[in-house]
C-alpha atoms as a PDB file:
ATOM      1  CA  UNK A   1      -2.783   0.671  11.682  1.00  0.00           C
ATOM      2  CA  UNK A   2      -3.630  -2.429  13.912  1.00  0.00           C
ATOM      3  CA  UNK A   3      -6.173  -0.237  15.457  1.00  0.00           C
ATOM      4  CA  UNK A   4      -8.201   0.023  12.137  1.00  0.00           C
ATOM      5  CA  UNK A   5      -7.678  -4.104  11.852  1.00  0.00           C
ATOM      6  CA  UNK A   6      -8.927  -4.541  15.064  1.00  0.00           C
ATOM      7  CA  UNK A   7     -11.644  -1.982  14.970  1.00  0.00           C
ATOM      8  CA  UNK A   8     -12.829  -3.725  11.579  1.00  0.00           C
ATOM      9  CA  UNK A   9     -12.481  -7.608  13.461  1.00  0.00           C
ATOM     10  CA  UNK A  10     -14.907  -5.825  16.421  1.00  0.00           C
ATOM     11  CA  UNK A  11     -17.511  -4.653  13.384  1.00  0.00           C
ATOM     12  CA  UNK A  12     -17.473  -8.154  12.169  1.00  0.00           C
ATOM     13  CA  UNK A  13     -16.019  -7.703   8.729  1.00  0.00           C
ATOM     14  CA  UNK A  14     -15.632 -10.997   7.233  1.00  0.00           C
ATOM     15  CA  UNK A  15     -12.391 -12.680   6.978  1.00  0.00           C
ATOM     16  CA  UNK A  16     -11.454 -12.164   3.190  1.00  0.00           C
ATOM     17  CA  UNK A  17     -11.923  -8.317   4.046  1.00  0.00           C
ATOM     18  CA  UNK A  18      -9.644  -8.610   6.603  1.00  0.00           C
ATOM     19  CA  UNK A  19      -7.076 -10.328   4.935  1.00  0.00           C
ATOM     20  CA  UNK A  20      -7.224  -7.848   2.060  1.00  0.00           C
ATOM     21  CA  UNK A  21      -7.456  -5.053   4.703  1.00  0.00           C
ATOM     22  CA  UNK A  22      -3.919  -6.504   6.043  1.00  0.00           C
ATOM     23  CA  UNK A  23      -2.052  -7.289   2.923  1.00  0.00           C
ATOM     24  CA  UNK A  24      -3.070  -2.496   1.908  1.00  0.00           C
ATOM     25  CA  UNK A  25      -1.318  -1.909   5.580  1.00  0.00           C
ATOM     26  CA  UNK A  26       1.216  -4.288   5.425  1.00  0.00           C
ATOM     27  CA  UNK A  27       2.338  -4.674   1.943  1.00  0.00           C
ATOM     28  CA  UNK A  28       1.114  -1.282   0.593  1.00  0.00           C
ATOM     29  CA  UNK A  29       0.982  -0.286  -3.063  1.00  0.00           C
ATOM     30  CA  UNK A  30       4.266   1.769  -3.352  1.00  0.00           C
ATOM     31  CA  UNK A  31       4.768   4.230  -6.044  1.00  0.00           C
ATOM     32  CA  UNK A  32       7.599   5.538  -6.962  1.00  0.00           C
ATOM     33  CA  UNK A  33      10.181   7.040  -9.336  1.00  0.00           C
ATOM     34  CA  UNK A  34      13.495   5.325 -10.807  1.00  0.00           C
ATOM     35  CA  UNK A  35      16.717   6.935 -10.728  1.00  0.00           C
ATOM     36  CA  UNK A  36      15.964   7.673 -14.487  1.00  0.00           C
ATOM     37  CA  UNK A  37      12.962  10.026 -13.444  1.00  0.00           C
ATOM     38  CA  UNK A  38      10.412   7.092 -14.519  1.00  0.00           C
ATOM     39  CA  UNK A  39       7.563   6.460 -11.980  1.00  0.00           C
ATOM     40  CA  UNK A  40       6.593   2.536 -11.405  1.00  0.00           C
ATOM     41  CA  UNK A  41       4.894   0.835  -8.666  1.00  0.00           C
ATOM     42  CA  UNK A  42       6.571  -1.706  -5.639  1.00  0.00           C
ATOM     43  CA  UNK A  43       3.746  -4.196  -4.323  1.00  0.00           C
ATOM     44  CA  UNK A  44       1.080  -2.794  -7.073  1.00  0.00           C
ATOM     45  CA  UNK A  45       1.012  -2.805 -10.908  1.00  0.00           C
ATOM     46  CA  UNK A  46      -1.459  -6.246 -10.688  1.00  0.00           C
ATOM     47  CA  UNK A  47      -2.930  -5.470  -7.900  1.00  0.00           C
ATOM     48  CA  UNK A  48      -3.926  -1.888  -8.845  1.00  0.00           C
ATOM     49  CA  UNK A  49      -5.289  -3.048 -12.224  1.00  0.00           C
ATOM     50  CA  UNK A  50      -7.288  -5.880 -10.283  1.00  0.00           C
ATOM     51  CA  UNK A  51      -8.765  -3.747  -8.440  1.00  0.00           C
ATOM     52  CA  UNK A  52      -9.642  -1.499 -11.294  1.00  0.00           C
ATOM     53  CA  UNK A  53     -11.358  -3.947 -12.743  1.00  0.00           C
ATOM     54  CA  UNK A  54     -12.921  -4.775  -9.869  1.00  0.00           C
ATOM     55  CA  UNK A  55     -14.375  -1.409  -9.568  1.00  0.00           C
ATOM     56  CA  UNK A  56     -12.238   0.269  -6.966  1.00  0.00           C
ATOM     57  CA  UNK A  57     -11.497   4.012  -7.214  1.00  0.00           C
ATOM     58  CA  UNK A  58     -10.053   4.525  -3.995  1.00  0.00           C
ATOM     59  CA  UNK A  59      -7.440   2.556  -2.154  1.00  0.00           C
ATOM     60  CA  UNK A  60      -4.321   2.935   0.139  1.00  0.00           C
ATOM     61  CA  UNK A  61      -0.613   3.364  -0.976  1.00  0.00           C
ATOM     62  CA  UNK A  62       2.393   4.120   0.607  1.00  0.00           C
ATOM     63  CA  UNK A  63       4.751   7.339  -0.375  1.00  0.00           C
ATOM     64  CA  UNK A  64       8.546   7.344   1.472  1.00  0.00           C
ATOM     65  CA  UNK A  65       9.798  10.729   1.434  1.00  0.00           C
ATOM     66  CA  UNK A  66      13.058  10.011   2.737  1.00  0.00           C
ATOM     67  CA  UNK A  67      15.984  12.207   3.601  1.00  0.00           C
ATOM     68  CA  UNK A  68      18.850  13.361   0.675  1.00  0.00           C
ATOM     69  CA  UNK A  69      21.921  11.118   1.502  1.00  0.00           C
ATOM     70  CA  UNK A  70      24.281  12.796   3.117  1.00  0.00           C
ATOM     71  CA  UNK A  71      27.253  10.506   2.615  1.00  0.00           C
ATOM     72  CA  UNK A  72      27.712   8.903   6.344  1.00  0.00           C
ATOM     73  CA  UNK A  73      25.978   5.688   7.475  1.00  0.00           C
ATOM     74  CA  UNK A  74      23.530   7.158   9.573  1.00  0.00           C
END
C-alpha cells in the first residue's frame, strides 16, 4: 500500500491526488452484508455516489472475509 503512495509522490502526482489516493487505502469503501442478509456500504454510500457523478467507474474497496466464530476469544 505505502509503496503505491510513495511510488505516486516519486511520479509527482499532485497533492489532492494523493490525499484522495490515501483516504481509498486507508479508509476503503467497505461493502458488506447485515446480519439480516441486506448488503450496505462502511466508509462509502456518499463517497461512491460522488464519485459516480464525478465520472468514476472504477475504484478500490475493501472485502473482509473473516473466519466463522468459533465460540473462544481467539
Amino acid at each position: 500500500m505505502w509503496a503505491g503512495l510513495t511510488a505516486a509522490r516519486d511520479e509527482r502526482v499532485d497533492a489532492w491526488a494523493l490525499t484522495a489516493a490515501k483516504s481509498l487505502l486507508c479508509d476503503p469503501i467497505q461493502p458488506t452484508r447485515g446480519d439480516d442478509g441486506h448488503g450496505f456500504y462502511v466508509n462509502g454510500r456518499h463517497r461512491s455516489q460522488a464519485m459516480l457523478d464525478a465520472g468514476v467507474r472504477w475504484t478500490l474497496v475493501a472485502y473482509w472475509d473473516w473466519p466463522a466464530e468459533t465460540g473462544d476469544d481467539r
